[in-house]
N, C-alpha and C. Protein backbone atom coordinates (compact mmCIF):
# COMPACT_ATOMS: atom_id res chain seq x y z
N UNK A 1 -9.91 -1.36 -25.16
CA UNK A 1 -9.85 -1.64 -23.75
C UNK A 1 -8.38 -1.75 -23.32
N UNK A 2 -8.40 -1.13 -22.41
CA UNK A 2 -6.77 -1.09 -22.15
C UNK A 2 -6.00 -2.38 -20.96
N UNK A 3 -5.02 -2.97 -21.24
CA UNK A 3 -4.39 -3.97 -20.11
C UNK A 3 -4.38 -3.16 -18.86
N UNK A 4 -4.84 -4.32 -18.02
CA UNK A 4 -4.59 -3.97 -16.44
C UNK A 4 -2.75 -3.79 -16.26
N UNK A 5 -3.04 -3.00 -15.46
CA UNK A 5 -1.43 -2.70 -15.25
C UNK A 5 -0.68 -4.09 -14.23
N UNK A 6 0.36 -4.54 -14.33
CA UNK A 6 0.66 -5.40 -13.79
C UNK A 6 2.31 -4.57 -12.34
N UNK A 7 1.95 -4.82 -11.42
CA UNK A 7 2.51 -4.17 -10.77
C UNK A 7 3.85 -4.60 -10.67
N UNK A 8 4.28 -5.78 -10.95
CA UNK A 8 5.58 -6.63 -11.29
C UNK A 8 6.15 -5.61 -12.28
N UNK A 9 5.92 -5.81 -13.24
CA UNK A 9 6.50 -5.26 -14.81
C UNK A 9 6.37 -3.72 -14.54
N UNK A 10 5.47 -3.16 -13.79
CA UNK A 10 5.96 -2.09 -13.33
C UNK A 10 7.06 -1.58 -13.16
N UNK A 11 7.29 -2.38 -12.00
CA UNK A 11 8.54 -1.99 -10.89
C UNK A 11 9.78 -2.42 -11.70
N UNK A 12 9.84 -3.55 -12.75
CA UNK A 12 10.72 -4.16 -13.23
C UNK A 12 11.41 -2.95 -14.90
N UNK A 13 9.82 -1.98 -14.94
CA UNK A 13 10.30 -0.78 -15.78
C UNK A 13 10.90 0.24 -14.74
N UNK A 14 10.39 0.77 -14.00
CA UNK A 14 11.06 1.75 -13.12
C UNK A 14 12.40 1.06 -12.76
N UNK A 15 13.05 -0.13 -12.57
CA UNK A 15 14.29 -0.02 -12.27
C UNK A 15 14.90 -0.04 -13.63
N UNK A 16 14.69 -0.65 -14.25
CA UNK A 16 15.01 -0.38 -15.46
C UNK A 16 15.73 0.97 -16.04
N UNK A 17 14.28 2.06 -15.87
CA UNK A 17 14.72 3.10 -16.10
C UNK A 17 15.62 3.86 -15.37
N UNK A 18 15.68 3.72 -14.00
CA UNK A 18 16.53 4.11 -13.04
C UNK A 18 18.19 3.84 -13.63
N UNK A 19 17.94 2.42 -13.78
CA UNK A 19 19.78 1.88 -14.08
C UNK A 19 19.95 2.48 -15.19
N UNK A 20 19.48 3.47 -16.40
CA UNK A 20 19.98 3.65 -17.43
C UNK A 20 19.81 5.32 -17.06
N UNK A 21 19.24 5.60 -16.97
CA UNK A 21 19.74 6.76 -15.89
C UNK A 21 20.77 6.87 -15.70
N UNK A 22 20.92 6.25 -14.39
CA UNK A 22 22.36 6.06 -13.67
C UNK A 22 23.81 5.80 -14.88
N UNK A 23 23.23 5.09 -15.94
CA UNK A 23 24.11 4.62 -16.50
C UNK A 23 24.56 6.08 -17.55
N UNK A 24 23.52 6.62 -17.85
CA UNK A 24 23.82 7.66 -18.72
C UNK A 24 24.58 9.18 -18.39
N UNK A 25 24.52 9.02 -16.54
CA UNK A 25 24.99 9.95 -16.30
C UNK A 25 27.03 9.58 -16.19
N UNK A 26 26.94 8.38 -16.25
CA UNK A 26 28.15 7.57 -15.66
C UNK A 26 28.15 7.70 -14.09
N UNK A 27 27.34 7.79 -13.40
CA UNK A 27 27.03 7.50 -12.30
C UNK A 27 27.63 5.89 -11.75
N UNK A 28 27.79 5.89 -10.55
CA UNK A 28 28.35 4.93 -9.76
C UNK A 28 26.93 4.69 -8.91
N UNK A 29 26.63 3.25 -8.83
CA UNK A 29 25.31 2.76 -7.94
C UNK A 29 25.71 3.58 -6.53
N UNK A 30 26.85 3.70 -5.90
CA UNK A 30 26.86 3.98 -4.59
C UNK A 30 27.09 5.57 -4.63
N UNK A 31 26.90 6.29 -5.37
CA UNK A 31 26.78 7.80 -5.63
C UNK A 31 25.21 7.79 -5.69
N UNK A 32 24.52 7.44 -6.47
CA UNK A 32 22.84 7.53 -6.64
C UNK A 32 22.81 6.90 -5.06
N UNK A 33 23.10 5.89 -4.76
CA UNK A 33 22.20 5.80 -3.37
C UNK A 33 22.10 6.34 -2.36
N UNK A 34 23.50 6.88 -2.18
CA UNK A 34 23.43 7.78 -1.02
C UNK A 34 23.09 9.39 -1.58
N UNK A 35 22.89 9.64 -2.65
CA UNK A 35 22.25 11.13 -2.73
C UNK A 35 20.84 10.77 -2.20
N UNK A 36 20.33 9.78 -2.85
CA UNK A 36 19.02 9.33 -2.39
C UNK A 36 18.72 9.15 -1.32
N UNK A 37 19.67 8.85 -0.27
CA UNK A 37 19.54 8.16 0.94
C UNK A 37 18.88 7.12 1.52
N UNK A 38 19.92 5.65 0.33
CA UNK A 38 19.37 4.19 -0.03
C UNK A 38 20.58 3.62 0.47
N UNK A 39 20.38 2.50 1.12
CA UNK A 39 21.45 1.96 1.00
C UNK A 39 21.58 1.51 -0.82
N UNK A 40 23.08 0.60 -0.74
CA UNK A 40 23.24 0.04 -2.36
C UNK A 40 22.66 -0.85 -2.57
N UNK A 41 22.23 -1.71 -1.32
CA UNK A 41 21.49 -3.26 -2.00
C UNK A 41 20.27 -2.60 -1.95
N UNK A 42 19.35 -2.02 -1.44
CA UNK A 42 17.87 -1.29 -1.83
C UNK A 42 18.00 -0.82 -2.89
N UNK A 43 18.85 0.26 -3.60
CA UNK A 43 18.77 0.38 -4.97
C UNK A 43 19.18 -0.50 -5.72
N UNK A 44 20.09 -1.52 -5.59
CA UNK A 44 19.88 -2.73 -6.71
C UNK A 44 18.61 -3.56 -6.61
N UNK A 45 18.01 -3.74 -5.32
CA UNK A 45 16.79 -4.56 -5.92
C UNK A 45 15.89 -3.48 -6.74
N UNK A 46 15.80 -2.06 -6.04
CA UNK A 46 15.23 -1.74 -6.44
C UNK A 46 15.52 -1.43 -8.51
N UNK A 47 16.57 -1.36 -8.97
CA UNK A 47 17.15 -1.42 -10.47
C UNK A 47 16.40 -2.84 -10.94
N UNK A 48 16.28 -3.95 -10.16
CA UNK A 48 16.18 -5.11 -10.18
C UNK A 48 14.84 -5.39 -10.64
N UNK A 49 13.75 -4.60 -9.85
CA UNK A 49 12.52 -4.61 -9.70
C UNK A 49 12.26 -5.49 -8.82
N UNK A 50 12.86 -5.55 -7.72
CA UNK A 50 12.94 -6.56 -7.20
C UNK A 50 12.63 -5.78 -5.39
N UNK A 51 11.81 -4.64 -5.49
CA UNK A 51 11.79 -3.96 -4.12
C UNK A 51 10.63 -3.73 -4.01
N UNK A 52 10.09 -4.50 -2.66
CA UNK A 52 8.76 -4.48 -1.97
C UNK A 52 8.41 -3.27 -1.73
N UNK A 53 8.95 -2.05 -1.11
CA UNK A 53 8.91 -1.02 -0.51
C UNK A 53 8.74 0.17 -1.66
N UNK A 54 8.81 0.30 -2.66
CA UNK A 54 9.06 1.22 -3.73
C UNK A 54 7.11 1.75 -3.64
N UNK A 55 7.60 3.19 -3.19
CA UNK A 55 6.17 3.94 -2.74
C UNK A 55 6.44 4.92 -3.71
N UNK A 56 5.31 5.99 -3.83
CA UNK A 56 5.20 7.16 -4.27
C UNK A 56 6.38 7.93 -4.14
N UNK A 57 6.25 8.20 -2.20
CA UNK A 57 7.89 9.27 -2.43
C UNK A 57 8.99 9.28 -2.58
N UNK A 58 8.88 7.75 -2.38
CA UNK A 58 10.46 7.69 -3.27
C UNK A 58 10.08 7.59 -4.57
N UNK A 59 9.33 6.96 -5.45
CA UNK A 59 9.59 7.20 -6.85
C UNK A 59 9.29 8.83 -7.40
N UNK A 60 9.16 9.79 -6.48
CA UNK A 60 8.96 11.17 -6.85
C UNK A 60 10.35 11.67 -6.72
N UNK A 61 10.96 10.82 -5.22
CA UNK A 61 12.49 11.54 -5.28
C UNK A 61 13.33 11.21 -6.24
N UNK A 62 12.92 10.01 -6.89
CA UNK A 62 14.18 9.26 -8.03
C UNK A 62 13.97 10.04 -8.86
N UNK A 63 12.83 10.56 -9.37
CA UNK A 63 12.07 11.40 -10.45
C UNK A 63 13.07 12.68 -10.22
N UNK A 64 12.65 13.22 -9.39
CA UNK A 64 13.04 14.71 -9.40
C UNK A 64 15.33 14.57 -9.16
N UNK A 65 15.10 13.71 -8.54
CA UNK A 65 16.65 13.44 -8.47
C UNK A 65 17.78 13.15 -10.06
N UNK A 66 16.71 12.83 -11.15
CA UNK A 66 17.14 12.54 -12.25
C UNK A 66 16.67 13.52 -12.77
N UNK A 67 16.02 14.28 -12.68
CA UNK A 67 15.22 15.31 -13.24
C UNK A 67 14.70 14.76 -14.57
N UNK A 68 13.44 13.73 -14.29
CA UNK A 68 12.68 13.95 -14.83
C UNK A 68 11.37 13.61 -14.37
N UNK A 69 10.47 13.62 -15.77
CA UNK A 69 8.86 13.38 -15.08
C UNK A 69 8.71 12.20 -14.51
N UNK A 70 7.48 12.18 -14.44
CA UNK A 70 7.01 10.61 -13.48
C UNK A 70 6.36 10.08 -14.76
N UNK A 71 6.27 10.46 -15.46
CA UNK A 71 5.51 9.74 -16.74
C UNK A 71 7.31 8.97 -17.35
N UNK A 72 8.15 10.16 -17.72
CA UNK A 72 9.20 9.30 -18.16
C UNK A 72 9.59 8.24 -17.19
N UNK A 73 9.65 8.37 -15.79
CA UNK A 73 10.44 7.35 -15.18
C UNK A 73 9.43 5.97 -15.25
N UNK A 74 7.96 6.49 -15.30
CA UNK A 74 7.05 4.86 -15.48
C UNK A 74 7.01 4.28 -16.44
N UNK A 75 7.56 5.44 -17.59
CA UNK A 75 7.21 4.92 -19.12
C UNK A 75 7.60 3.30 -19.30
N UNK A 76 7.43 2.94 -20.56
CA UNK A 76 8.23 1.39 -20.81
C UNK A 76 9.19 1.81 -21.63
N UNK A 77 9.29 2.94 -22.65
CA UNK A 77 9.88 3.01 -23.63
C UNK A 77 11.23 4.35 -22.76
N UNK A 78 12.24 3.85 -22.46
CA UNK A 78 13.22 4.61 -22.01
C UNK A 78 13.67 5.62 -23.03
N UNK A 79 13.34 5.46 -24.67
CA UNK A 79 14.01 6.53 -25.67
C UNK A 79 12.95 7.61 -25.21
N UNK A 80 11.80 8.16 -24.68
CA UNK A 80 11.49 8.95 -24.00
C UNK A 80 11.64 10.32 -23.55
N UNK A 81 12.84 9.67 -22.56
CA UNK A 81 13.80 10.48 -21.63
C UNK A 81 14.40 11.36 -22.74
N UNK A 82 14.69 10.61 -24.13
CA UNK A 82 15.78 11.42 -24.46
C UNK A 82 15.27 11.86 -26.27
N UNK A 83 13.71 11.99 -26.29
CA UNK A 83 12.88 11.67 -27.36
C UNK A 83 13.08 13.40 -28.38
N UNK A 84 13.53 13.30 -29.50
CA UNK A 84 13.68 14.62 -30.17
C UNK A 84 13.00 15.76 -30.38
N UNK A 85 11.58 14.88 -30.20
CA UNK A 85 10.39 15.79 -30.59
C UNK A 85 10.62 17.26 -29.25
N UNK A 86 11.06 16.79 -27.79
CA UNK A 86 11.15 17.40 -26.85
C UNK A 86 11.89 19.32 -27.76
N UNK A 87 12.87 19.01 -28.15
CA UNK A 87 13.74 19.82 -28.91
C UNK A 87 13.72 20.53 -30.28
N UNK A 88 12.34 19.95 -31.07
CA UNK A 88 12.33 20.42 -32.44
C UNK A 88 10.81 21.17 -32.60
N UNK A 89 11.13 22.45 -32.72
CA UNK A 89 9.89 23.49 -32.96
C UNK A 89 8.74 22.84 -33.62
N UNK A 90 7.56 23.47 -33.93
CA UNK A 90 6.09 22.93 -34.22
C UNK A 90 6.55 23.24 -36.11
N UNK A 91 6.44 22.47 -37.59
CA UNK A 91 6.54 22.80 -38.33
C UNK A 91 8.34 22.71 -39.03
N UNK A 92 8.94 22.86 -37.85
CA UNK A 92 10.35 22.56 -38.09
C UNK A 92 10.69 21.43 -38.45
N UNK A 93 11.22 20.84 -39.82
CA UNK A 93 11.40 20.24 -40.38
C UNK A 93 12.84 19.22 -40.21
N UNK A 94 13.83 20.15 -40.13
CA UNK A 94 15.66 20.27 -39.74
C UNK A 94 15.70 19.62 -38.53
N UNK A 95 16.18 18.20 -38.16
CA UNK A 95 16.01 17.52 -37.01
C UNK A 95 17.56 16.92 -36.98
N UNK A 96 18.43 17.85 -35.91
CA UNK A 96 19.52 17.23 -35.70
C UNK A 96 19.92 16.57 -34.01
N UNK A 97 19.69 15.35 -34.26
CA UNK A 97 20.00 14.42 -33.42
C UNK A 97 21.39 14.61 -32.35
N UNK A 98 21.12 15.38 -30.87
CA UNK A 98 22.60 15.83 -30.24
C UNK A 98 23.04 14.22 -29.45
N UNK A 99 24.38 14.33 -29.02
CA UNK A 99 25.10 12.91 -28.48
C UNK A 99 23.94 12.40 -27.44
N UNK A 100 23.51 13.18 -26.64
CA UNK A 100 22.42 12.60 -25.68
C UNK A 100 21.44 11.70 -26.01
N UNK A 101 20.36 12.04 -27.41
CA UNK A 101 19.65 11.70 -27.91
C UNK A 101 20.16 10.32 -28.79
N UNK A 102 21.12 10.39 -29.32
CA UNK A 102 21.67 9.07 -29.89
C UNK A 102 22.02 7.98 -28.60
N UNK A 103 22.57 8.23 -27.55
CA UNK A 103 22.57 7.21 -26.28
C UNK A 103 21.13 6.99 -25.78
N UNK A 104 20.39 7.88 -26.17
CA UNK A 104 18.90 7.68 -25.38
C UNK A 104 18.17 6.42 -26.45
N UNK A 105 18.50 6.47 -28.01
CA UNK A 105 17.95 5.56 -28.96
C UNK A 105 18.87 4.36 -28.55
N UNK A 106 20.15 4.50 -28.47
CA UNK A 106 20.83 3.07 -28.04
C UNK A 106 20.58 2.23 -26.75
N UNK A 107 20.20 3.06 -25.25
CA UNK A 107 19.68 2.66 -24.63
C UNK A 107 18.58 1.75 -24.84
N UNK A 108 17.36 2.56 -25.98
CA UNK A 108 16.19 1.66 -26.30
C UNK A 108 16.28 0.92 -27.33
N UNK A 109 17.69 0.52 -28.08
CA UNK A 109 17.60 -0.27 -28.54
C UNK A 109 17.88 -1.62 -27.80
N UNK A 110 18.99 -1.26 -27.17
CA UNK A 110 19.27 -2.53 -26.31
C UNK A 110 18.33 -2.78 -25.38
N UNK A 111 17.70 -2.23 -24.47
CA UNK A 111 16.13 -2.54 -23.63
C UNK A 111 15.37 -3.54 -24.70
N UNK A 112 15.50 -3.11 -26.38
CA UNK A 112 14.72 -3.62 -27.00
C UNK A 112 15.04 -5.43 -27.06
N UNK A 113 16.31 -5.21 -27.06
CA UNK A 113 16.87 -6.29 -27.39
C UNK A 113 16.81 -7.45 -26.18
N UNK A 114 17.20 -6.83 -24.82
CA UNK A 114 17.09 -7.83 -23.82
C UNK A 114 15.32 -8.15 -23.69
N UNK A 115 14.51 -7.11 -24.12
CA UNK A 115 12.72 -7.70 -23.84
C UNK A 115 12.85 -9.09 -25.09
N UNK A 116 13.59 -8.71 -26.32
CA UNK A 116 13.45 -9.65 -27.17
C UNK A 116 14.11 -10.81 -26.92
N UNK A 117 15.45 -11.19 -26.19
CA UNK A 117 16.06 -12.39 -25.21
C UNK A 117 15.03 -13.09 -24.42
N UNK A 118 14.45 -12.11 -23.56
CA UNK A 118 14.04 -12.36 -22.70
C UNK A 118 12.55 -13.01 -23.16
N UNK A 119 11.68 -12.89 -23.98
CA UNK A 119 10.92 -13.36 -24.92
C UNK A 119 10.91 -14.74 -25.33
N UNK A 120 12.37 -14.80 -25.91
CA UNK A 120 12.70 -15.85 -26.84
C UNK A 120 13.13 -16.86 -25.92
N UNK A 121 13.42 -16.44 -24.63
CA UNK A 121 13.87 -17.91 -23.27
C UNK A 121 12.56 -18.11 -22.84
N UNK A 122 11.33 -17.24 -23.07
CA UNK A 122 9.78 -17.23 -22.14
C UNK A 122 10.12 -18.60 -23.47
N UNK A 123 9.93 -18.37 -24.64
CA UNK A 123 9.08 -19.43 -25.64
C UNK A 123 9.82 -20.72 -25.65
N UNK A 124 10.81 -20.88 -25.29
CA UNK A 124 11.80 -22.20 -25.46
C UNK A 124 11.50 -22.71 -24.13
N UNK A 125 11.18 -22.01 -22.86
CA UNK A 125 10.74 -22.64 -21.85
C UNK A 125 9.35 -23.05 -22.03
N UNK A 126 8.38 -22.32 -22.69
CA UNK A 126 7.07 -22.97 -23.03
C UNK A 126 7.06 -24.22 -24.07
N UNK A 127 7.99 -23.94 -24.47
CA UNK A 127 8.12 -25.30 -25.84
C UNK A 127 8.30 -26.50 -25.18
N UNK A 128 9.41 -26.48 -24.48
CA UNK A 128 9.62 -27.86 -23.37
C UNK A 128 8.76 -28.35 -22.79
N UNK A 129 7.95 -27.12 -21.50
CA UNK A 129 6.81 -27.40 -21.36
C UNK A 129 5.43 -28.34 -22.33
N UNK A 130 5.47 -27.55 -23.58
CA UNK A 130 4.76 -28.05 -24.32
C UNK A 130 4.95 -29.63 -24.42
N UNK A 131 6.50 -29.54 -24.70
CA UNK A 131 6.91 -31.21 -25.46
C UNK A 131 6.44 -32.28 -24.27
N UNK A 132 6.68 -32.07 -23.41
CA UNK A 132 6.49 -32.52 -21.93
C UNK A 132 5.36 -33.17 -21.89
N UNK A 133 4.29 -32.80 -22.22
CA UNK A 133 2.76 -32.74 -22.39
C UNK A 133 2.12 -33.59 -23.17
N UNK A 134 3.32 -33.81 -24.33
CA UNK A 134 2.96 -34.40 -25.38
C UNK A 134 3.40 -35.59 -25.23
């Protein structure tokens, strides 16, 4: 049975993926917004996940503006975008990893790392909670 999608953590992956995007191109926030035709604080909440307004056509224009799918930009897992299999024939064995693809694994490592921060402050705030109780 699969989790209901939570529309928070959604939006909080799509900016996500947006800012590393941005980040991978060395992009400047106020270059992406105005190609987009955002102001800069709409695309930081929106990086933020933090934007009420985030519809279909704009997440089709961010899509196609980064050139990629709508599956990569919803994904959770940002190494994705930059995943090897995309590049290595059916049976082909010889898998050489280009500079893109190594920033695309470092990207998801560090994503990995702030979900795992971000984790470890959820449980120390539940612990208090807990002690509290007790």
């Amino acid at each position: 049975m699969l989790d209901k999608i939570d529309l928070d953590i959604l939006a909080l992956t799509i900016g996500k993926n947006i800012s590393a995007y941005r980040t991978f191109r060395k992009e400047a926030i106020e270059v992406t917004a105005r190609e987009l035709n955002l102001d800069i604080e709409t695309l930081q909440e929106i990086e933020k996940g933090a934007f009420s307004g985030l519809n279909l056509n704009l997440i089709v224009d961010i899509a196609n503006y980064f050139n990629v799918t709508l599956q990569q930009l919803l994904n959770l897992q940002i190494v994705q975008v930059f995943n090897h299999s995309q590049n290595v024939l059916p049976g082909e064995r010889k898998v050489i990893l280009k500079n893109e693809q190594r920033d695309g694994y470092t990207f998801y490592i560090n994503d990995l790392k702030e979900v795992i921060f971000q984790k470890e402050e959820k449980i120390k705030e539940l612990e208090l909670k807990l002690s509290e109780y007790k």
